[in-house]
Protein backbone atom coordinates (compact mmCIF):
# COMPACT_ATOMS: atom_id res chain seq x y z
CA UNK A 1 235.17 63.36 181.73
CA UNK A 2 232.25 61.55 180.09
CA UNK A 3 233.00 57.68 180.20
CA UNK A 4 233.89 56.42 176.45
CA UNK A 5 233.35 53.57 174.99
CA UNK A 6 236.01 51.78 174.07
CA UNK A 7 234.62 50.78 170.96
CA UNK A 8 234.79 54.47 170.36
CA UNK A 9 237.74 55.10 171.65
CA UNK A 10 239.78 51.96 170.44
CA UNK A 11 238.66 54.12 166.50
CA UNK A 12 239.24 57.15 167.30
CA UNK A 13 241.24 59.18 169.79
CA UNK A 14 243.12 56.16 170.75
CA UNK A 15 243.70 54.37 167.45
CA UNK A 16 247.51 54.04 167.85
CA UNK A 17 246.95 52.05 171.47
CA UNK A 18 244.53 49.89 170.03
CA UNK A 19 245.14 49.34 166.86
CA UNK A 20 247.56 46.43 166.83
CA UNK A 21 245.26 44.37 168.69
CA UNK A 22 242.61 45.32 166.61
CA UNK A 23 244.61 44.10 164.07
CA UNK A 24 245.24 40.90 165.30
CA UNK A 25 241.84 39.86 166.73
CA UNK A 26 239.98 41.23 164.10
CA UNK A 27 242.00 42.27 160.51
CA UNK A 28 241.22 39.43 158.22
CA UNK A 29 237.28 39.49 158.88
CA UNK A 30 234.61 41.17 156.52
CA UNK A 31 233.54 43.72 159.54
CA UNK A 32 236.98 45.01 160.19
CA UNK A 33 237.20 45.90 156.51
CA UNK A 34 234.07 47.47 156.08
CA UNK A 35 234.96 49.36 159.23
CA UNK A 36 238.04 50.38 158.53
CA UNK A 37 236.60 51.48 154.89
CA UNK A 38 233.72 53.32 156.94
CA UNK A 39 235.62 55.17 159.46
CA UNK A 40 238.59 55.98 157.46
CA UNK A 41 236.57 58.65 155.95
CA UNK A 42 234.91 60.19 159.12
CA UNK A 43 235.18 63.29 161.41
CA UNK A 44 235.68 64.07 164.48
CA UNK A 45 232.19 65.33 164.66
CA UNK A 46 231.47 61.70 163.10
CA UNK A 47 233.13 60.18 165.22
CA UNK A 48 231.33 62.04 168.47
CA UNK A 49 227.85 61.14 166.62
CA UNK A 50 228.21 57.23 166.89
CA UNK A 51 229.48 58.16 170.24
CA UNK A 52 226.12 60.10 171.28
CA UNK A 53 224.69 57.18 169.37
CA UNK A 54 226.26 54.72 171.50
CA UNK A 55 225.90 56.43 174.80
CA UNK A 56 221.76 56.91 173.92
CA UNK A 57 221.66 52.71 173.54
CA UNK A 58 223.44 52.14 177.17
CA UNK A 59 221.22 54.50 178.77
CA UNK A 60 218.61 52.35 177.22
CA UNK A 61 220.34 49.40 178.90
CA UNK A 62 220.87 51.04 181.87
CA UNK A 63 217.14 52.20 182.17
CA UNK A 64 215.64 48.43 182.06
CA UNK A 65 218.68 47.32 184.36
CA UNK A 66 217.76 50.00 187.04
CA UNK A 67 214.12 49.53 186.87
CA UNK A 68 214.24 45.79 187.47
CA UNK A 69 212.68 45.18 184.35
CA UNK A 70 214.52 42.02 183.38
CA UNK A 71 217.28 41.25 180.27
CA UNK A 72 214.14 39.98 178.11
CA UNK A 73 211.71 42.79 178.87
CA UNK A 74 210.43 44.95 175.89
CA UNK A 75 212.58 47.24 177.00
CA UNK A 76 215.77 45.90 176.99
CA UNK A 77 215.20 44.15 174.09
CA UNK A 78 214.47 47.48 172.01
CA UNK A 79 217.86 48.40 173.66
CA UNK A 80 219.54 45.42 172.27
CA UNK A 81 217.72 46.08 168.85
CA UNK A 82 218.75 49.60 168.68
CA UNK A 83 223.08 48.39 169.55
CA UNK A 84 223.15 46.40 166.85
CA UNK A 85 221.76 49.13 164.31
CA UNK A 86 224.25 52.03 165.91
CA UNK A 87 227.19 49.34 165.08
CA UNK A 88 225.71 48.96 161.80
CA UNK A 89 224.85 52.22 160.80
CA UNK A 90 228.74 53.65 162.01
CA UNK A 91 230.88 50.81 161.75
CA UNK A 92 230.20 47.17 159.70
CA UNK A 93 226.95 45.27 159.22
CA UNK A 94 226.35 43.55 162.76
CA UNK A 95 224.56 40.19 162.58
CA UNK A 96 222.61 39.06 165.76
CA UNK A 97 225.65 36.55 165.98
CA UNK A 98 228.06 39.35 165.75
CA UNK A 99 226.31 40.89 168.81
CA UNK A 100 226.18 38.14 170.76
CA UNK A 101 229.90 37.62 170.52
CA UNK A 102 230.58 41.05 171.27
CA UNK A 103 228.14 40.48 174.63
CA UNK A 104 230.72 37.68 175.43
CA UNK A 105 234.02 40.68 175.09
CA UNK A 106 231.63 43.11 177.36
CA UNK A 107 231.52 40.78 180.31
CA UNK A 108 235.06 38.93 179.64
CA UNK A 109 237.37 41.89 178.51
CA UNK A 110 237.89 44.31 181.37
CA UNK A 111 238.02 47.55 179.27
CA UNK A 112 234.37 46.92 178.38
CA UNK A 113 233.17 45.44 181.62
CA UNK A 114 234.63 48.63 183.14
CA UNK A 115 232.59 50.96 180.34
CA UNK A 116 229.54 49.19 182.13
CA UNK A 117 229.93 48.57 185.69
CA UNK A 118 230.79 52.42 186.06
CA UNK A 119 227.70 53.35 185.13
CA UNK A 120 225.76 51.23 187.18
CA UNK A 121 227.31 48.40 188.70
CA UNK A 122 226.37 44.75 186.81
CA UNK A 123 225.52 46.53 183.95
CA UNK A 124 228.02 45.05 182.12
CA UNK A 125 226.25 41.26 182.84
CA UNK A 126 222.68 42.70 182.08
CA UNK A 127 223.72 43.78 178.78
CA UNK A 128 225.49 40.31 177.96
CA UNK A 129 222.00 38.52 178.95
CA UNK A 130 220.05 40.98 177.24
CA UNK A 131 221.87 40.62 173.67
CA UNK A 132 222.14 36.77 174.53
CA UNK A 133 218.05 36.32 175.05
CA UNK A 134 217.44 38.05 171.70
């Protein structure tokens, strides 16, 4: 099994699980209704492109992280440049402040700390310090 994202997943095969928390943390702000407005009219084979989208990015992240090359190398910043426009172009208009507090969720919520770490263990902190030295 390929390892989601559970940004993916949380909108599409698992919406049910997710959704009330979604809901809660998120329902009364500007990007939850443009993303709700956005995805509520997507595929499945949408929904696997901002995946493959997605995945591309944290290879990206992975690449810099594995090479030594440091969260404010050219390299990971182009990564960090090219998460926020795959959240923009498939879900809402990400801001660089946006990102930065979704860095804070990948390193303090365990579902996306897991996403991560299983690809390469401290991944999850090298992408926080990457969007955070932007």
């Amino acid at each position: 099994m390929v390892n989601q994202s559970p940004k993916i997943i949380a909108v599409s095969e698992f919406k049910d699980e997710y959704e009330d928390e979604v809901i809660q943390r998120w329902g009364d702000s500007p990007a939850y209704a443009q993303s709700k407005e956005r995805t509520s009219k997507y595929s499945h084979k949408d929904f696997q492109a901002a995946k493959v989208d997605q995945e591309a990015v944290t290879e990206k992240f992975a690449y810099a992280f594995g090479n030594s090359l440091g969260a404010s190398s050219k390299q990971a910043q182009q990564a960090v440049v090219e998460h926020r426009a795959a959240i923009s172009k498939w879900f809402y208009e990400c801001s660089v402040q946006m990102q930065k507090n979704l860095a804070l969720i990948y390193v303090q919520d365990s579902r996306f700390k897991k996403y991560y770490d299983d690809r390469v263990r401290g991944l999850a902190q090298f992408v926080h310090d990457a969007i955070m030295a932007q």
